[in-house]
C-alpha atoms as a PDB file:
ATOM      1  CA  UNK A   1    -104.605  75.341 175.382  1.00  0.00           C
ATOM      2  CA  UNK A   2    -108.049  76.624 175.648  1.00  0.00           C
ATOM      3  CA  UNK A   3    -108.242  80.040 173.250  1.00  0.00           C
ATOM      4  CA  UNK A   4    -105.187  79.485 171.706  1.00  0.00           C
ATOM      5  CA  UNK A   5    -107.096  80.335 168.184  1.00  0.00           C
ATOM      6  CA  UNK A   6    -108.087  83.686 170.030  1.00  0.00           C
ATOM      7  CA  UNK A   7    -104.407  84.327 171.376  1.00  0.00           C
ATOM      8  CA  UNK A   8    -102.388  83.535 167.658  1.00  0.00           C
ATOM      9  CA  UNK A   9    -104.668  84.418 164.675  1.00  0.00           C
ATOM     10  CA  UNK A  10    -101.785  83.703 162.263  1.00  0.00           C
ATOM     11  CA  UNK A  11    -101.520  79.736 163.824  1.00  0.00           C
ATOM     12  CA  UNK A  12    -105.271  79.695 162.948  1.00  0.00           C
ATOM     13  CA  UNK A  13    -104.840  81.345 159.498  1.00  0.00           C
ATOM     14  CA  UNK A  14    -102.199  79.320 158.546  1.00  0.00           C
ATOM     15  CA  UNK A  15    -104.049  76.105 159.763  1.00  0.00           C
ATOM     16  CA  UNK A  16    -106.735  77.652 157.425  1.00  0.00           C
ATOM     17  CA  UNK A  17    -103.907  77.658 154.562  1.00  0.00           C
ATOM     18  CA  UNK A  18    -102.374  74.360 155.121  1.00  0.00           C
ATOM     19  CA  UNK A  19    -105.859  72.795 154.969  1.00  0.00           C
ATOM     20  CA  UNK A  20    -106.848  74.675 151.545  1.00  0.00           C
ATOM     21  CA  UNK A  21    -103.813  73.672 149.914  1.00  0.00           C
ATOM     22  CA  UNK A  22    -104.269  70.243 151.238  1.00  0.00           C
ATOM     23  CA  UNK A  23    -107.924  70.238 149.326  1.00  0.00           C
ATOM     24  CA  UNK A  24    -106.169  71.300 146.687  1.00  0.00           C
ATOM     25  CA  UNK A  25    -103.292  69.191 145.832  1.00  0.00           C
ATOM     26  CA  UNK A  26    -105.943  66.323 146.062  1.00  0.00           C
ATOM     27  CA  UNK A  27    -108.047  67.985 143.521  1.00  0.00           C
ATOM     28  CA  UNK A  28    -104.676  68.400 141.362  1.00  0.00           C
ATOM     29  CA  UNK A  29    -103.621  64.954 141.819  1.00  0.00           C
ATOM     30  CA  UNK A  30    -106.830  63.745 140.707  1.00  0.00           C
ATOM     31  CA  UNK A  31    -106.997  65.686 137.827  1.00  0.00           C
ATOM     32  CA  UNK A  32    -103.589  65.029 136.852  1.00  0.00           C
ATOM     33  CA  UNK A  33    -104.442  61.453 136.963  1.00  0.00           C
ATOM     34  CA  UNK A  34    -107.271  61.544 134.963  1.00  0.00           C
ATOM     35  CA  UNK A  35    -105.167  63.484 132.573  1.00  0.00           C
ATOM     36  CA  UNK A  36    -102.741  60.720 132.555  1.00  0.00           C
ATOM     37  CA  UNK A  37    -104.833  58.334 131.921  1.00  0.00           C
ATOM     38  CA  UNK A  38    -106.589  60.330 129.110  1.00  0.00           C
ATOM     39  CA  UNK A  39    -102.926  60.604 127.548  1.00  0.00           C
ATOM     40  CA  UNK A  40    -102.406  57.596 127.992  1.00  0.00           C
ATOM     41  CA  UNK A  41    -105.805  56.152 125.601  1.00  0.00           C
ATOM     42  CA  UNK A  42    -104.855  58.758 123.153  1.00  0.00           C
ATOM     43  CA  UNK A  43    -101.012  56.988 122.953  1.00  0.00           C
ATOM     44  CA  UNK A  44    -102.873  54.326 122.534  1.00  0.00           C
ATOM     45  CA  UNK A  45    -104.684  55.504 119.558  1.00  0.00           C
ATOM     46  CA  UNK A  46    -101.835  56.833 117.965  1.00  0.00           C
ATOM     47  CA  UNK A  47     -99.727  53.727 118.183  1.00  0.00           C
ATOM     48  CA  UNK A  48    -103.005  51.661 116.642  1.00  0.00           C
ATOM     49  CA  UNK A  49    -102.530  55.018 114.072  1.00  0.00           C
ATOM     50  CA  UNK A  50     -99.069  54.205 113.415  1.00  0.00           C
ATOM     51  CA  UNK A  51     -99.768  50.580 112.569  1.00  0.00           C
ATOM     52  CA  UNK A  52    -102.088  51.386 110.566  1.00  0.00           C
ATOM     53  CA  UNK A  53    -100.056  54.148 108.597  1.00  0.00           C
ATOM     54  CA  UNK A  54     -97.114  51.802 108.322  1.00  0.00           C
ATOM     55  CA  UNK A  55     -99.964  49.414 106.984  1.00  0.00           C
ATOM     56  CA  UNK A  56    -101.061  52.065 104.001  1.00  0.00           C
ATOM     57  CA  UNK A  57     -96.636  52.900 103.512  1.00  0.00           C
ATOM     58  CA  UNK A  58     -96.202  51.964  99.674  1.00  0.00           C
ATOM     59  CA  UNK A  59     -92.683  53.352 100.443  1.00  0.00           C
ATOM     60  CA  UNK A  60     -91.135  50.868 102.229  1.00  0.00           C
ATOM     61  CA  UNK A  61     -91.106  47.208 101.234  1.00  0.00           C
ATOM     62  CA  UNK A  62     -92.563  44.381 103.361  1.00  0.00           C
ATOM     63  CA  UNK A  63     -89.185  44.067 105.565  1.00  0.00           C
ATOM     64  CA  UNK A  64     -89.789  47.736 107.092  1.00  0.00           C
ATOM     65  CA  UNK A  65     -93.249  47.055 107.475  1.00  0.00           C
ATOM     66  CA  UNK A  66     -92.470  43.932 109.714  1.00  0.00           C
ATOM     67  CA  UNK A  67     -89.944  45.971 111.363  1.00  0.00           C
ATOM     68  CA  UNK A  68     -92.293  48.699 112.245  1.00  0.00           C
ATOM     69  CA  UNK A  69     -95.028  46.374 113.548  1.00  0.00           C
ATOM     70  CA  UNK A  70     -92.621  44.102 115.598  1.00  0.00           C
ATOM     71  CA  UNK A  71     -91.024  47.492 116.905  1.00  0.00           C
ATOM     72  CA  UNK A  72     -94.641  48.945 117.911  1.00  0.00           C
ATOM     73  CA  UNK A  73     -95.483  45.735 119.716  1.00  0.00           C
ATOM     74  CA  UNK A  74     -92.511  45.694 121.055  1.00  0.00           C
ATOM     75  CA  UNK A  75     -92.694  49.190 122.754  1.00  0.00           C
ATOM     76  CA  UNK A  76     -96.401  47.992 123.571  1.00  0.00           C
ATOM     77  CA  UNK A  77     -95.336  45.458 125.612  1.00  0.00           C
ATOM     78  CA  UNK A  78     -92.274  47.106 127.257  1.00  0.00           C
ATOM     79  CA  UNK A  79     -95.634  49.999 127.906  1.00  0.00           C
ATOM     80  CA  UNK A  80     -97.453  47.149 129.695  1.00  0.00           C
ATOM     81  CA  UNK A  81     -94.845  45.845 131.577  1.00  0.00           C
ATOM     82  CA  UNK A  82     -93.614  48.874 133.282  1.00  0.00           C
ATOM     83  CA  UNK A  83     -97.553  49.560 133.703  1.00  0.00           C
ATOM     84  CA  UNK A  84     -97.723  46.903 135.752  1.00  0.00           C
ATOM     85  CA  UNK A  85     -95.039  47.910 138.731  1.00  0.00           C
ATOM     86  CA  UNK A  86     -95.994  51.068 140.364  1.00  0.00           C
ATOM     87  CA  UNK A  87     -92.400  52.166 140.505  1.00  0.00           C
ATOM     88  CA  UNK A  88     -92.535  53.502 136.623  1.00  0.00           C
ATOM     89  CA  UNK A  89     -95.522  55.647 136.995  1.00  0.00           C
ATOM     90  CA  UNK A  90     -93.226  58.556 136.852  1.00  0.00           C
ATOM     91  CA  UNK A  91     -91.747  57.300 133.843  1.00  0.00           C
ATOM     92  CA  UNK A  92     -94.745  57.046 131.776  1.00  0.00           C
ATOM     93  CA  UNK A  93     -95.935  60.546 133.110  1.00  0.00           C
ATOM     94  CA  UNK A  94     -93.029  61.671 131.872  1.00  0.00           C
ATOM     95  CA  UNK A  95     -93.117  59.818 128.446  1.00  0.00           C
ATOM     96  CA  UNK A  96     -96.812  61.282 128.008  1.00  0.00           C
ATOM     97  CA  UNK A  97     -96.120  64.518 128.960  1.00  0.00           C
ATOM     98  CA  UNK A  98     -93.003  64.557 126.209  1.00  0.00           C
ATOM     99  CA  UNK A  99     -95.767  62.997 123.937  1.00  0.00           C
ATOM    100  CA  UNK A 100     -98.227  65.741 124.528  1.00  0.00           C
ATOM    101  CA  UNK A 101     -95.276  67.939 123.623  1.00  0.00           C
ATOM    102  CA  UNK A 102     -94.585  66.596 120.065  1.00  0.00           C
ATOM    103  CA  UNK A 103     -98.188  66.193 119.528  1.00  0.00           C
ATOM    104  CA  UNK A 104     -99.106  70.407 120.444  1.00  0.00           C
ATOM    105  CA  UNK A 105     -95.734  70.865 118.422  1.00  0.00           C
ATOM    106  CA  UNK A 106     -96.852  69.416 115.594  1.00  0.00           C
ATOM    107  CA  UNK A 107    -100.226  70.195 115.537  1.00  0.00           C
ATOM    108  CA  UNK A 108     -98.696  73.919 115.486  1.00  0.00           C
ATOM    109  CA  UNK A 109     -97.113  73.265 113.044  1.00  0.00           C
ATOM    110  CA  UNK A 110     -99.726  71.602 110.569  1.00  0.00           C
ATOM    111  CA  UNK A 111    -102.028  74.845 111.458  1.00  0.00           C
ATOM    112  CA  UNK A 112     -99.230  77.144 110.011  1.00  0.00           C
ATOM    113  CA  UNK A 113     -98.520  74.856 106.887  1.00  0.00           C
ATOM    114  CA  UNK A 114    -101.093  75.392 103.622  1.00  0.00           C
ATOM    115  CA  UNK A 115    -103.538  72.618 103.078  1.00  0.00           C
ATOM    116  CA  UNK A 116    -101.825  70.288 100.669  1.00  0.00           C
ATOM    117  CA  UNK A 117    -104.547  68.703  97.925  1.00  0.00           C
ATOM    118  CA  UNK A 118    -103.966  65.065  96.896  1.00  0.00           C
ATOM    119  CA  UNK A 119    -102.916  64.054  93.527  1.00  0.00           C
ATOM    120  CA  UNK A 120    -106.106  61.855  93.086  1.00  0.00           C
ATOM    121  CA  UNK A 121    -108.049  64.982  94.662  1.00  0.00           C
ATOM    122  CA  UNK A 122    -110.214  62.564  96.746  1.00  0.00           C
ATOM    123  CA  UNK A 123    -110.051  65.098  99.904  1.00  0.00           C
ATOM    124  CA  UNK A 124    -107.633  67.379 101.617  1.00  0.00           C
ATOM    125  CA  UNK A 125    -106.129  68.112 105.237  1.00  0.00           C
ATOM    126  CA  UNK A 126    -108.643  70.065 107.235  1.00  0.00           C
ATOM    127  CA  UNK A 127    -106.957  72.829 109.121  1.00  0.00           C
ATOM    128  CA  UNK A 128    -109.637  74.034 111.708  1.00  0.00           C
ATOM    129  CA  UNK A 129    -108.501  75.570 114.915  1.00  0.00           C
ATOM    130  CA  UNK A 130    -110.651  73.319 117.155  1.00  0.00           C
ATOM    131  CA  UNK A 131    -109.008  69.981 116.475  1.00  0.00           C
ATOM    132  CA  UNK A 132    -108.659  68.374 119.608  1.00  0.00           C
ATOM    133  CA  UNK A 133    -111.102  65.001 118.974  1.00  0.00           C
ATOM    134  CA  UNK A 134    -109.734  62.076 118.484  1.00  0.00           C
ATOM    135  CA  UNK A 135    -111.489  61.611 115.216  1.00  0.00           C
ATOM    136  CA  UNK A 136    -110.483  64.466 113.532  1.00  0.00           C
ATOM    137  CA  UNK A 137    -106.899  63.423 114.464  1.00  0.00           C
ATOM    138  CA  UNK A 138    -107.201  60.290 112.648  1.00  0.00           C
ATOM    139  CA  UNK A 139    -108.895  61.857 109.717  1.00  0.00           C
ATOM    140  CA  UNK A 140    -106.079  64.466 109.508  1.00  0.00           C
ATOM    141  CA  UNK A 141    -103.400  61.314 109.621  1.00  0.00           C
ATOM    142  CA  UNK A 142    -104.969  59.508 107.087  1.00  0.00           C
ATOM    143  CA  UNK A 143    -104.816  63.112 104.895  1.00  0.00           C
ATOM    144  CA  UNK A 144    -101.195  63.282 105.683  1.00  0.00           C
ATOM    145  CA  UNK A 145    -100.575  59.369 104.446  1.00  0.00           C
ATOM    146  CA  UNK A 146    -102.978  60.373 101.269  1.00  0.00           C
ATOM    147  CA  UNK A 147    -100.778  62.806 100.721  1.00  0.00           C
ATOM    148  CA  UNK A 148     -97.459  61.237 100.712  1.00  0.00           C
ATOM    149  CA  UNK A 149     -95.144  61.222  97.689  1.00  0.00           C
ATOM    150  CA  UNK A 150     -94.603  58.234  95.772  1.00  0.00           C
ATOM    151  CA  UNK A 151     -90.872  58.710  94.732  1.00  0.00           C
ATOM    152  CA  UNK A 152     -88.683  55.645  95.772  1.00  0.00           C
ATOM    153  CA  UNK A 153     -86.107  56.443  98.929  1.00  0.00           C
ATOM    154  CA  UNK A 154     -82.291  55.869  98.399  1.00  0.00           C
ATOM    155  CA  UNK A 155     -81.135  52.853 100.788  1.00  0.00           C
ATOM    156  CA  UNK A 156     -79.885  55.997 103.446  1.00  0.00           C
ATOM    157  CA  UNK A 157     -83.234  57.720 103.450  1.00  0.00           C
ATOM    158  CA  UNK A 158     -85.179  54.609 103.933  1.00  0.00           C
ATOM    159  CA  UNK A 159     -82.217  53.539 106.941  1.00  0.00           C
ATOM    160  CA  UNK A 160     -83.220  57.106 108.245  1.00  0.00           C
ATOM    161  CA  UNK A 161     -86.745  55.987 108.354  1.00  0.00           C
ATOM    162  CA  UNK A 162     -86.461  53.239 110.053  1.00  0.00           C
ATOM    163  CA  UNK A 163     -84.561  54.584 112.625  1.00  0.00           C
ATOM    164  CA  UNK A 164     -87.355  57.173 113.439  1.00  0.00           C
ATOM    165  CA  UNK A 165     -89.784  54.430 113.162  1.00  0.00           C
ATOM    166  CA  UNK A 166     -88.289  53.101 116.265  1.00  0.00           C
ATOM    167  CA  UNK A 167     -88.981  56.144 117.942  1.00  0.00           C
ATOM    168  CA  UNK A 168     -92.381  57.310 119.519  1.00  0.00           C
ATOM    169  CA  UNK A 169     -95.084  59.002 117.323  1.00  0.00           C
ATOM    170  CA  UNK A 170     -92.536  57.576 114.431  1.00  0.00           C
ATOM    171  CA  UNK A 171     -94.932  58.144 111.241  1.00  0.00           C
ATOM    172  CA  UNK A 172     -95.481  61.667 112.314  1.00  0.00           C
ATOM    173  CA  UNK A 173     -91.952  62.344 112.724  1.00  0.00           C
ATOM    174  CA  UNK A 174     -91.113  60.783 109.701  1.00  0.00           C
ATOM    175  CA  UNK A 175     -93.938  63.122 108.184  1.00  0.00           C
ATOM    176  CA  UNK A 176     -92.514  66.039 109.647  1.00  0.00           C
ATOM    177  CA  UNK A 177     -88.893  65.462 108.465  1.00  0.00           C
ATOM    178  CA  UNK A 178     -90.467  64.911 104.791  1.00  0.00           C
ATOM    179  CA  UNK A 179     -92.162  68.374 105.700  1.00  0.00           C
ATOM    180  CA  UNK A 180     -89.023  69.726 106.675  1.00  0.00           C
ATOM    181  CA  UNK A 181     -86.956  68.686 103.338  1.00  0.00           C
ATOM    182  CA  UNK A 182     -90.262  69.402 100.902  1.00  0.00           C
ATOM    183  CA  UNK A 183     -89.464  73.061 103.226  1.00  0.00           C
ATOM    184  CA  UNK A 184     -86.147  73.258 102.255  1.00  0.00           C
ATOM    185  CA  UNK A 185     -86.570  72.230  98.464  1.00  0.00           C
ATOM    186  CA  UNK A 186     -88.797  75.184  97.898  1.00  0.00           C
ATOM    187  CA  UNK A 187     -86.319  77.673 100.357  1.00  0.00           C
ATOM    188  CA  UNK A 188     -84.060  76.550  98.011  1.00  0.00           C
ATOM    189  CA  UNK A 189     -85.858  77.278  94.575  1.00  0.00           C
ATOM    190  CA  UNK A 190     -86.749  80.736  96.174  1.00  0.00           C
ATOM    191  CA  UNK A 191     -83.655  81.627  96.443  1.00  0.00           C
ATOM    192  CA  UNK A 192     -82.701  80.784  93.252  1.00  0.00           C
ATOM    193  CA  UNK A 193     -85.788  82.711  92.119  1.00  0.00           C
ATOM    194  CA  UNK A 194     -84.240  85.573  93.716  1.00  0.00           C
ATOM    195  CA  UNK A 195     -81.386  85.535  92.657  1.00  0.00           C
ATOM    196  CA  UNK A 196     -82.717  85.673  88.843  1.00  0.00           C
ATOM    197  CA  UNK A 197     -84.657  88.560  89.875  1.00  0.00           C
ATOM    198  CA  UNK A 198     -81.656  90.376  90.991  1.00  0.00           C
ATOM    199  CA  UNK A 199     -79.918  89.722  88.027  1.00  0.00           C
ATOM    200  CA  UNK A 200     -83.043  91.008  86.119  1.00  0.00           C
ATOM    201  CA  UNK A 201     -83.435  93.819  87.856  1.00  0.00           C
ATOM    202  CA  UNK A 202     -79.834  94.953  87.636  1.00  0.00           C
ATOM    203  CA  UNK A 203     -80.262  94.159  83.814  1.00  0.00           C
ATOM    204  CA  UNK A 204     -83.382  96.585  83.736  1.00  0.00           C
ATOM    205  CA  UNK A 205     -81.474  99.058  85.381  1.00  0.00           C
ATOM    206  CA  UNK A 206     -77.868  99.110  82.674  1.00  0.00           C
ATOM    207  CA  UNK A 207     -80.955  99.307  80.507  1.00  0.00           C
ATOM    208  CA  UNK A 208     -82.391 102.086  81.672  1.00  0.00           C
ATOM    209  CA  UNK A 209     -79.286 104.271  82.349  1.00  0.00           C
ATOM    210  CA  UNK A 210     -77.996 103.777  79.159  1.00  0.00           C
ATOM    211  CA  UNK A 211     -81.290 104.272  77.405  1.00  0.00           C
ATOM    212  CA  UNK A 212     -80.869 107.730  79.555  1.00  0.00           C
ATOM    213  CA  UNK A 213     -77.078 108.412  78.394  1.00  0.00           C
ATOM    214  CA  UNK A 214     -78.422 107.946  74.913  1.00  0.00           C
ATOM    215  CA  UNK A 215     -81.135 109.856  74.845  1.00  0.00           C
ATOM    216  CA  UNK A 216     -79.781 112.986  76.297  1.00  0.00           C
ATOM    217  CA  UNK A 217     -77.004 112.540  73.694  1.00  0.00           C
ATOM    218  CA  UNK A 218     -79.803 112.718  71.346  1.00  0.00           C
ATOM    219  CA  UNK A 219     -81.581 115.644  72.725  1.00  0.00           C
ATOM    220  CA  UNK A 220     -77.417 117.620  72.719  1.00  0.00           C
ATOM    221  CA  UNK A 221     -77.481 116.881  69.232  1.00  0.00           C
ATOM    222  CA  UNK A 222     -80.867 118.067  68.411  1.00  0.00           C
ATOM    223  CA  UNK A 223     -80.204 121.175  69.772  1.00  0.00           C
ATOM    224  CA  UNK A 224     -77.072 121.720  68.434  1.00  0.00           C
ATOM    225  CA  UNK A 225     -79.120 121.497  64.202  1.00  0.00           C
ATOM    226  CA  UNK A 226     -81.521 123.374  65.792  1.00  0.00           C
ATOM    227  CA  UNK A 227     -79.025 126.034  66.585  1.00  0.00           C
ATOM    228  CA  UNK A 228     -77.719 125.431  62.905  1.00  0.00           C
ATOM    229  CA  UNK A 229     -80.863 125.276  61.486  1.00  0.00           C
ATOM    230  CA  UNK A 230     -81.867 128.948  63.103  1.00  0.00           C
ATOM    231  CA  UNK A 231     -78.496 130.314  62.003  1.00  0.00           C
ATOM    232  CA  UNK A 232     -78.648 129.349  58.140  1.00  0.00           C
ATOM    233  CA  UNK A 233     -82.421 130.676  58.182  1.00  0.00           C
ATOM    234  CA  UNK A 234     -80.927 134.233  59.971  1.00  0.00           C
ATOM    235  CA  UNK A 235     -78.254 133.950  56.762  1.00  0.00           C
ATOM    236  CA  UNK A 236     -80.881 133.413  54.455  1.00  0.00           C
ATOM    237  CA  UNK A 237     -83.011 136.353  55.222  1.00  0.00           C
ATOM    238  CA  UNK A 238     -79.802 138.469  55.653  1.00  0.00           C
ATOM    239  CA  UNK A 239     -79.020 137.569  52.140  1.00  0.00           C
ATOM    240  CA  UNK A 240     -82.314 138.471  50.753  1.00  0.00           C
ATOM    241  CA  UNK A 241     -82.570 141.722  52.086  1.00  0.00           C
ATOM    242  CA  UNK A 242     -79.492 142.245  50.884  1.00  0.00           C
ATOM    243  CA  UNK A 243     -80.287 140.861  47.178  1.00  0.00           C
ATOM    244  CA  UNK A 244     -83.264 143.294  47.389  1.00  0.00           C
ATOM    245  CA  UNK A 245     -81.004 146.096  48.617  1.00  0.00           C
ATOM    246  CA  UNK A 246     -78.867 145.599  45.547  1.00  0.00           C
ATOM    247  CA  UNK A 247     -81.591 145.359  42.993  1.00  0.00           C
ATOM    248  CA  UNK A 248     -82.963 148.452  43.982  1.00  0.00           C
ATOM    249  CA  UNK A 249     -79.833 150.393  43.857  1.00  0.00           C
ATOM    250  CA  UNK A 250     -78.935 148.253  40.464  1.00  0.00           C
ATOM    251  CA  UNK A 251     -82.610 149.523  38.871  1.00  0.00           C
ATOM    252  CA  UNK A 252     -81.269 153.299  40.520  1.00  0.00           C
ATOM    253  CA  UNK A 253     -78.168 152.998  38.162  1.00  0.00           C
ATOM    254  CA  UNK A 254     -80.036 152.002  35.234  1.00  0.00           C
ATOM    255  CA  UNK A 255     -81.912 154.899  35.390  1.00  0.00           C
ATOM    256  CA  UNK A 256     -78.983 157.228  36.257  1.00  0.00           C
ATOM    257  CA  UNK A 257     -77.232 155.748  33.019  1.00  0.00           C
ATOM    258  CA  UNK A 258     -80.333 156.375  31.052  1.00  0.00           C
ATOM    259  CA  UNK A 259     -80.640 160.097  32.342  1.00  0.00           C
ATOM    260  CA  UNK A 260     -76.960 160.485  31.347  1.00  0.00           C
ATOM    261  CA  UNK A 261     -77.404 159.061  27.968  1.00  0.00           C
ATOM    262  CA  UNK A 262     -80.516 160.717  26.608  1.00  0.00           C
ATOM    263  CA  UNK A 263     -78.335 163.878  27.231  1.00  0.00           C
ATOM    264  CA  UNK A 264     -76.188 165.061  24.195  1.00  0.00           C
ATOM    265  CA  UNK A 265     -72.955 164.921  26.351  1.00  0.00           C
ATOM    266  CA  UNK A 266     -71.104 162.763  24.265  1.00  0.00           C
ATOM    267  CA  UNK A 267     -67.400 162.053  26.080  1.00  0.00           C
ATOM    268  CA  UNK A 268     -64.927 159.473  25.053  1.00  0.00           C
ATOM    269  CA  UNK A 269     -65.091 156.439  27.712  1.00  0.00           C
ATOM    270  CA  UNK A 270     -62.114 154.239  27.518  1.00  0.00           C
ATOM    271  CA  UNK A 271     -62.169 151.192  27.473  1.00  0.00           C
ATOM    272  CA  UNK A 272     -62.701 150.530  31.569  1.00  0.00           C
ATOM    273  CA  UNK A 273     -65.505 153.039  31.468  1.00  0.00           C
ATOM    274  CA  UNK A 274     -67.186 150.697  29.291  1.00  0.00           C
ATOM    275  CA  UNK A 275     -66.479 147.379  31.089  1.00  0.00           C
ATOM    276  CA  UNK A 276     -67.653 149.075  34.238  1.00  0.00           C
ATOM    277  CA  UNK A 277     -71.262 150.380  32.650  1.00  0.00           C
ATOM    278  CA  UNK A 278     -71.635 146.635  31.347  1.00  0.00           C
ATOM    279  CA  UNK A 279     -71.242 145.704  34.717  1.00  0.00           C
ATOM    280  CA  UNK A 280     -73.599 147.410  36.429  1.00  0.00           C
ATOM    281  CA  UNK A 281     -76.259 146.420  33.412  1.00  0.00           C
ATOM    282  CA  UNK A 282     -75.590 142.658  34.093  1.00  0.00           C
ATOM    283  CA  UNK A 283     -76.426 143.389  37.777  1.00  0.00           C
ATOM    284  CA  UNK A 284     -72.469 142.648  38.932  1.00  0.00           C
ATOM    285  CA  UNK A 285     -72.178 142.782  42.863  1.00  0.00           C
ATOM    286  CA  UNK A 286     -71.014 146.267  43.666  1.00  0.00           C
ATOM    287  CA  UNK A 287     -68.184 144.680  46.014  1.00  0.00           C
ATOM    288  CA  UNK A 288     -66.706 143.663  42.484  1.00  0.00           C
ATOM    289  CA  UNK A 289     -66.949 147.050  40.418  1.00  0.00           C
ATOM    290  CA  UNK A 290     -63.641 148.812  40.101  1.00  0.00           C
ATOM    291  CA  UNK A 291     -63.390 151.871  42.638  1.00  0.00           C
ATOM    292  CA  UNK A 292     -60.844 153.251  40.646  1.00  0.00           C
ATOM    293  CA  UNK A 293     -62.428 153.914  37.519  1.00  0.00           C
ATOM    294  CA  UNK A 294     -65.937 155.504  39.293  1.00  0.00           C
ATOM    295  CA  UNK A 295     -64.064 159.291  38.661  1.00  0.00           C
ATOM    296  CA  UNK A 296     -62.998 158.660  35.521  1.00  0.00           C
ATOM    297  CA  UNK A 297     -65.999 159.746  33.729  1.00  0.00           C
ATOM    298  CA  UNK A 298     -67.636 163.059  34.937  1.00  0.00           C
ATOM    299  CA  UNK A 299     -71.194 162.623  34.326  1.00  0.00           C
ATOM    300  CA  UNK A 300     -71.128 159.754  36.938  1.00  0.00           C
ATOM    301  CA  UNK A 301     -70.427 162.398  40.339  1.00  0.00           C
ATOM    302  CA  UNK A 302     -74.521 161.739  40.439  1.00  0.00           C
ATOM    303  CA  UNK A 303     -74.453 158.153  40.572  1.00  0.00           C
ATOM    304  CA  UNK A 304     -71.552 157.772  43.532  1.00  0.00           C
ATOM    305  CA  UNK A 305     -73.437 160.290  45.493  1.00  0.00           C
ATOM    306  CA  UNK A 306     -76.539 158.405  45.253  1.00  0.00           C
ATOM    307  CA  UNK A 307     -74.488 155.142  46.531  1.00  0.00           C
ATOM    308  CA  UNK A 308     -73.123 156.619  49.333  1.00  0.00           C
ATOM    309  CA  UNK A 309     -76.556 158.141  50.801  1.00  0.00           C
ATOM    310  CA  UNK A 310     -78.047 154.987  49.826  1.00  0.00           C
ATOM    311  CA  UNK A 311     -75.357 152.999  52.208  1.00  0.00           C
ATOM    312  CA  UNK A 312     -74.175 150.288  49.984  1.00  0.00           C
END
């Protein structure tokens, strides 16, 4: 129909549309083709990789190495047979895609592990964030061989390995599952670390509170002679003041019987009179001098009134 563009714009858009994404999905296909392709070189760079890693293997003995080789050239030539019909394209897209997969994974991972130094210390694992050439992928597989352990495998860890070997991207899987168990080792040995460190810890802190419980026991006690200490020194001074009280009013006496003996009174003193006197001379306590006898004698009325002003 002549104007039908001008009548329906959205036919003419959508024409527009279809034809983009026509233009498009070429471009995609192609690119996912040369992608495919590209995957497909690096596979086979990484099997050529993988006999040469089983190749440098001091693990395994010269059975496994066999086994790995006729395995690899065995999945090379099941690779070039279903090459060669078109109807297992899809299947080796598939296969490389999966590859890609494991090879991102563990290129992930080897970024997030520490680099891990040789025992020779001939070189180390680089661990740059712009390893995508094929070269440096090599160089960091030959690191990760370097780096292997020598210990020898029980019969079920080297069955294990062979089993994986039959896999794709085998060595690096193996690799990984050493990884994996060297992972778990030291998991392990942390948490027995930690576990000491709790028990330490708890130690440290019995420690503590009963270095606490003793030493405020300590500080009660020290108090406690303090207070003692304070009490016998208030006793002390007590008792000198009132030693000096009582040899001042002893010395007052003295002279009070000297007054009353230079006078000519002469009185008969019996014979508690005169035990009392001597008393008083040998500086007796005045708790101890006989109350009764103190009015026997008249001439002393001078000395009890001088004891009771003085307050002893």
């Amino acid at each position: 129909m002549p104007g039908s563009k001008d009548q329906c714009p959205s036919c003419h858009a959508l024409r527009v549309e279809l034809g983009q994404l026509r233009v498009a999905s070429g471009q995609r296909a192609r690119e996912d083709e040369m992608r495919c392709r590209v995957m497909y070189e690096r596979m086979e760079q990484l099997a050529r990789l993988n006999t040469l890693l089983v190749s440098r293997s001091h693990v395994s003995g010269k059975a496994d190495i066999a086994l790995a080789r006729s395995s690899i050239t065995h999945v090379e030539e099941k690779k070039t047979s279903r090459s060669s019909e078109p109807a297992n394209a899809q299947y080796l897209q598939s296969l490389v895609v999966q590859q890609a997969k494991q090879i991102e994974k563990l290129r992930a991972q080897l970024k997030t592990m520490a680099p891990i130094v040789p025992m020779d210390g001939s070189r180390h694992v680089p661990h740059d964030n712009n390893e995508d050439d094929d070269e440096e992928d090599a160089e960091e597989l030959q690191g990760l061989t370097a780096t292997q352990p020598t210990t020898i495998p029980t019969w079920k860890e080297r069955k294990q390995e062979m089993a994986k070997r039959k896999l794709p991207l085998t060595s690096l899987c193996a690799q990984l599952s050493l990884r994996e168990r060297q992972i778990h080792q030291l998991q392990q040995y942390i948490a027995r670390l930690e576990a000491q460190l709790t028990v330490c810890l708890e130690k440290k802190r019995d420690v503590t509170q009963q270095y606490q419980q003793i030493t405020q026991t300590q500080q009660a006690q020290l108090r406690k002679y303090l207070a003692v200490i304070k009490k016998h020194v208030e006793t002390q001074k007590r008792l000198e003041y009132e030693h000096k009280e009582t040899k001042q009013y002893v010395g007052v006496l003295e002279k009070k019987l000297l007054t009353v003996g230079s006078n000519d009174q002469r009185c008969a003193l019996s014979k508690d009179d005169e035990k009392w006197a001597r008393d008083l001379v040998l500086y007796r306590p005045l708790a101890l001098l006989p109350r009764e006898n103190a009015l026997k004698n008249p001439h002393e009325a001078p000395v009890i009134a001088y004891r009771g002003i003085s307050g002893a």
